[in-house]
Protein backbone atom coordinates (compact mmCIF):
# COMPACT_ATOMS: atom_id res chain seq x y z
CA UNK A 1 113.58 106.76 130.55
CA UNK A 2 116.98 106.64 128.52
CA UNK A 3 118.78 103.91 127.49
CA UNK A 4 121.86 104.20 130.40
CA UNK A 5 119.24 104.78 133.09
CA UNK A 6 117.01 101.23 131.87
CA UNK A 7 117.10 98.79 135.03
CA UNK A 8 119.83 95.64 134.52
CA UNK A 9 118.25 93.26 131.55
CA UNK A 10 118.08 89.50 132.80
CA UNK A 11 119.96 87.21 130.31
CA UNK A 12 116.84 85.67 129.76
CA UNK A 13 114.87 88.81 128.46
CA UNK A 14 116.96 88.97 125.35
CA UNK A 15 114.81 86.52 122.96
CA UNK A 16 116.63 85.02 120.11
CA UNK A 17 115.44 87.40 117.40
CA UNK A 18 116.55 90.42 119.65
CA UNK A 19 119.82 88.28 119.74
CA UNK A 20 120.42 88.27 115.61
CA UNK A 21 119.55 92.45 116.22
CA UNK A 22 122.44 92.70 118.61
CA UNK A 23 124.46 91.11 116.21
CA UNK A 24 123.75 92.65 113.27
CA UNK A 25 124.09 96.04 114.83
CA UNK A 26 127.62 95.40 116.70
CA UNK A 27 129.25 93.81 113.94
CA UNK A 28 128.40 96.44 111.59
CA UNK A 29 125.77 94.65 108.92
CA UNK A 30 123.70 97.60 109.47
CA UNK A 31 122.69 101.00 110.65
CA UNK A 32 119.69 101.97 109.37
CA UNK A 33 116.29 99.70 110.00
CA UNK A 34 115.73 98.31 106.24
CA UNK A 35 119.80 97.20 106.26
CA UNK A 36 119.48 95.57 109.35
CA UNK A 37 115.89 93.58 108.82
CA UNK A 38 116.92 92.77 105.53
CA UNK A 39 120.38 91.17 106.81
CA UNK A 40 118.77 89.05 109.33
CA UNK A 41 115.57 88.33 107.29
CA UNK A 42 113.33 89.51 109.10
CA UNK A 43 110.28 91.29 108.00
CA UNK A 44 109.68 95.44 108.58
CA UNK A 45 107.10 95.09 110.94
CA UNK A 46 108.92 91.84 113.13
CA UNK A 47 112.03 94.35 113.71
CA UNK A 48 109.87 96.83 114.88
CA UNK A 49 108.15 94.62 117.60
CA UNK A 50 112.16 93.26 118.76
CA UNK A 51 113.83 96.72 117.89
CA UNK A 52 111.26 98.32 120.54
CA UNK A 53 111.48 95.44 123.14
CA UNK A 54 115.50 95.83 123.01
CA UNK A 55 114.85 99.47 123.45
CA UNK A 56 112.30 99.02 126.65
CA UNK A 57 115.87 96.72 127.92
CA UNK A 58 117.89 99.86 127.41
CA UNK A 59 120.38 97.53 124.87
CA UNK A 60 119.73 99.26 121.43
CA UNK A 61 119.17 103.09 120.95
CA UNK A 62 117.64 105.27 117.84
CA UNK A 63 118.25 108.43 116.40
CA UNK A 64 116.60 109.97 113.30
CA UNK A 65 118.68 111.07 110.83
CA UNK A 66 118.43 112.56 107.78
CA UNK A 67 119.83 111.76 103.96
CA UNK A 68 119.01 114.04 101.59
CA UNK A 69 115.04 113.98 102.07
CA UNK A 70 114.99 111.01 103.39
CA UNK A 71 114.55 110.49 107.17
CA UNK A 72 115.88 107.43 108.68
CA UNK A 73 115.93 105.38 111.96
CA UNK A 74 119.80 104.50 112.27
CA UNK A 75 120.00 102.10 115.56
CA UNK A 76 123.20 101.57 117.51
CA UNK A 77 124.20 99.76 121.06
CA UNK A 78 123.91 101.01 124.12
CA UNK A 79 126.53 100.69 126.60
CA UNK A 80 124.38 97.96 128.21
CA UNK A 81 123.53 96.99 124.31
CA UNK A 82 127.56 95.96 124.03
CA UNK A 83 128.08 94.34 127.15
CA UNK A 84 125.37 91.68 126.17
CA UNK A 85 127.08 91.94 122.23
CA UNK A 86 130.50 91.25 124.14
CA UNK A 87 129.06 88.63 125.77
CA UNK A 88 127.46 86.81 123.71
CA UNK A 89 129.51 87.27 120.09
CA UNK A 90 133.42 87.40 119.33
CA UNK A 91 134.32 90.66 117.19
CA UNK A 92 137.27 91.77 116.75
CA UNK A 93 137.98 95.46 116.37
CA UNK A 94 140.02 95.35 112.89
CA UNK A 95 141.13 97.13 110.65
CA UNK A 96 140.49 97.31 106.91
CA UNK A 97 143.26 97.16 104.52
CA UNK A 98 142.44 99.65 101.52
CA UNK A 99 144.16 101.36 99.12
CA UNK A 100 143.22 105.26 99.46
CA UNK A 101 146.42 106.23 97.40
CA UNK A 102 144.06 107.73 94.73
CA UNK A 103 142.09 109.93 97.32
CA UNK A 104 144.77 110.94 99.52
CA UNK A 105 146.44 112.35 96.28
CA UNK A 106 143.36 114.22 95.33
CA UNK A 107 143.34 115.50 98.69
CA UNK A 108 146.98 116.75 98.73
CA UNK A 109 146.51 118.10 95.27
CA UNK A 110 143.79 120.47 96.65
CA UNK A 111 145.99 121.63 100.00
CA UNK A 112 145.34 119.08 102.63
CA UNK A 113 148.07 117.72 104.34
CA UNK A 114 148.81 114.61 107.05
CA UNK A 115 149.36 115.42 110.44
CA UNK A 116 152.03 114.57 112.38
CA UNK A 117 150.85 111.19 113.30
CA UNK A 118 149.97 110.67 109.67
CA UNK A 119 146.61 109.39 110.99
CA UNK A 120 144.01 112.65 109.92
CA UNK A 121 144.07 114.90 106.79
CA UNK A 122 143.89 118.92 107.57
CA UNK A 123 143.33 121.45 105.26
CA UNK A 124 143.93 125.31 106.41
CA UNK A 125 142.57 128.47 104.94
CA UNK A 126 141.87 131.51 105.70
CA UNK A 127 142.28 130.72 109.60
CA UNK A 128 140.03 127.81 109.37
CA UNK A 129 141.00 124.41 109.71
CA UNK A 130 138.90 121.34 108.48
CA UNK A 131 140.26 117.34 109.70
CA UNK A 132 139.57 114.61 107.74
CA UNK A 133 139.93 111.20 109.35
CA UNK A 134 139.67 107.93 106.54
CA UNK A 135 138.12 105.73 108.76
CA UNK A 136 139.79 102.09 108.42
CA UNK A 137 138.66 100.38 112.27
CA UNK A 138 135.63 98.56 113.57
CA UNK A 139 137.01 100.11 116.74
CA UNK A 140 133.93 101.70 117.98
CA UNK A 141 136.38 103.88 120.84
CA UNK A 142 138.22 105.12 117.76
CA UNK A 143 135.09 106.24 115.99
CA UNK A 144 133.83 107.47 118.97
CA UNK A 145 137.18 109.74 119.66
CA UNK A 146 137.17 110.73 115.70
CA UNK A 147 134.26 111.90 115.92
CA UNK A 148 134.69 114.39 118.48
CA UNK A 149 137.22 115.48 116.67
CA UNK A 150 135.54 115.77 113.58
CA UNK A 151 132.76 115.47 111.21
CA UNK A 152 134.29 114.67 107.87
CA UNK A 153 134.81 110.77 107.15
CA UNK A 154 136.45 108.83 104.16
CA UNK A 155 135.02 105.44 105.51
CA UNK A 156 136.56 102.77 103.68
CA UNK A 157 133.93 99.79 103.80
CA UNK A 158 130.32 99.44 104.42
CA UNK A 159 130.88 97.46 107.24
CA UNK A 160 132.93 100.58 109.08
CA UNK A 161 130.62 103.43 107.28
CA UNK A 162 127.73 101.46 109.40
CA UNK A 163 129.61 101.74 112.64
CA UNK A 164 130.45 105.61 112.03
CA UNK A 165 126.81 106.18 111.58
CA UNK A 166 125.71 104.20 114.58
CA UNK A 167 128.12 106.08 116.48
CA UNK A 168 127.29 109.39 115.34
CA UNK A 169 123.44 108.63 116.07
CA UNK A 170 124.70 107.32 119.61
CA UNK A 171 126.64 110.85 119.97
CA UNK A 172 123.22 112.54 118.69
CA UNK A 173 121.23 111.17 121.02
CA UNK A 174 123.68 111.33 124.02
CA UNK A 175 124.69 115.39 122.95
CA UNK A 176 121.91 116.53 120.47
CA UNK A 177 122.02 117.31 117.01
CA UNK A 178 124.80 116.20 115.02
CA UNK A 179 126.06 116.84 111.45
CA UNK A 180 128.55 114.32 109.73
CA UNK A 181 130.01 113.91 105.55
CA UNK A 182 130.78 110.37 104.74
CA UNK A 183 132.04 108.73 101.85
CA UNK A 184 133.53 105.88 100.20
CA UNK A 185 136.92 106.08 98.58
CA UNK A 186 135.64 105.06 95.29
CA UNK A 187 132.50 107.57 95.34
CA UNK A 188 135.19 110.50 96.51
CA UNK A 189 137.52 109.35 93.75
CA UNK A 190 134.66 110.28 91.07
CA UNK A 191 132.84 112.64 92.43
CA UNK A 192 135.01 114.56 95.31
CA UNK A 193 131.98 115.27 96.98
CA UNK A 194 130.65 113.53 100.88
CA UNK A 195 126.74 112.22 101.49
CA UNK A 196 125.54 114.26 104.24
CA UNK A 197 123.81 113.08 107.17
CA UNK A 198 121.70 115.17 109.59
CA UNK A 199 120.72 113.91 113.22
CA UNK A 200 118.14 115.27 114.84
């Protein structure tokens, strides 16, 4: 049974634990199991027990992805999984103020220009055209919408790199197999190269 078919979870089901999982998860602490146990102290095999129970509830969802050779659980909300996050914790959807200047200037060095809205980077070659969005919200509609758009991210804090990935394991699991390049403005800076991320 999947997540958005789970039956209604009584507001007493959710134990406290589960609770500080919720949290963690919708404000962005974490997206991957070791980030999010070790933010709310608990210990590996604790998650696991309040992870699954959230999961039997239909409020939290997995998706395996992949780093490298690493696999990875990376968790995110359900739909049901945010209305109790809504309900129960204030979060703003903000944005963060960064300075990209450095990036964007690589970027435009190489060919890639704004579009009209100035919002998304596009570079054209040969008939193909590649978007880049630099991801600045904890708007998880914006990351959702971005992300159908494309799969190229600058993401300019931890905090909204975690949200992309939860969202792009929530898109996994919801469409199948998803590919997505992240990285931080300072690692892009140095390197001008993007951590891939494979979900199965």
């Amino acid at each position: 049974e999947s997540p958005a078919e789970a039956p209604e979870p009584v507001e007493g089901e959710v134990p406290e634990q589960g609770l500080k999982i919720l949290e963690a998860v919708g404000q962005g602490k974490g997206a991957f199991t070791s980030q999010i146990y070790t933010d709310i102290k608990l210990s590996g095999k604790s998650f696991e027990r309040h992870a699954k129970k959230l999961m039997e509830l239909g409020l939290l969802g997995m998706r395996k992805g992949k780093i490298g050779r690493n696999v990875l659980h990376f968790f995110f909300l359900t739909d049901k999984g945010e209305g109790i996050f809504d309900q129960h914790f204030e979060f703003k959807a903000r944005l963060v103020e960064k300075d990209v200047s450095e990036v964007v200037g690589m970027l435009e060095d190489s060919g890639w220009v704004f579009d009209k809205e100035g919002k998304r980077l596009i570079f054209e070659q040969n008939n193909k055209k590649l978007v880049l969005v630099i991801e600045n919200s904890f708007d998880r509609k914006k990351i959702e919408g971005d992300l159908r758009e494309t799969p190229y991210f600058i993401a300019v804090s931890e905090g909204v790199r975690n949200l992309l990935l939860q969202e792009a394991a929530k898109r996994a699991y919801k469409k199948g197999p998803l590919t997505v390049y992240v990285a931080a403005p300072e690692t892009f800076a140095k390197s001008a190269k993007f951590e891939r991320i494979d979900f199965a």
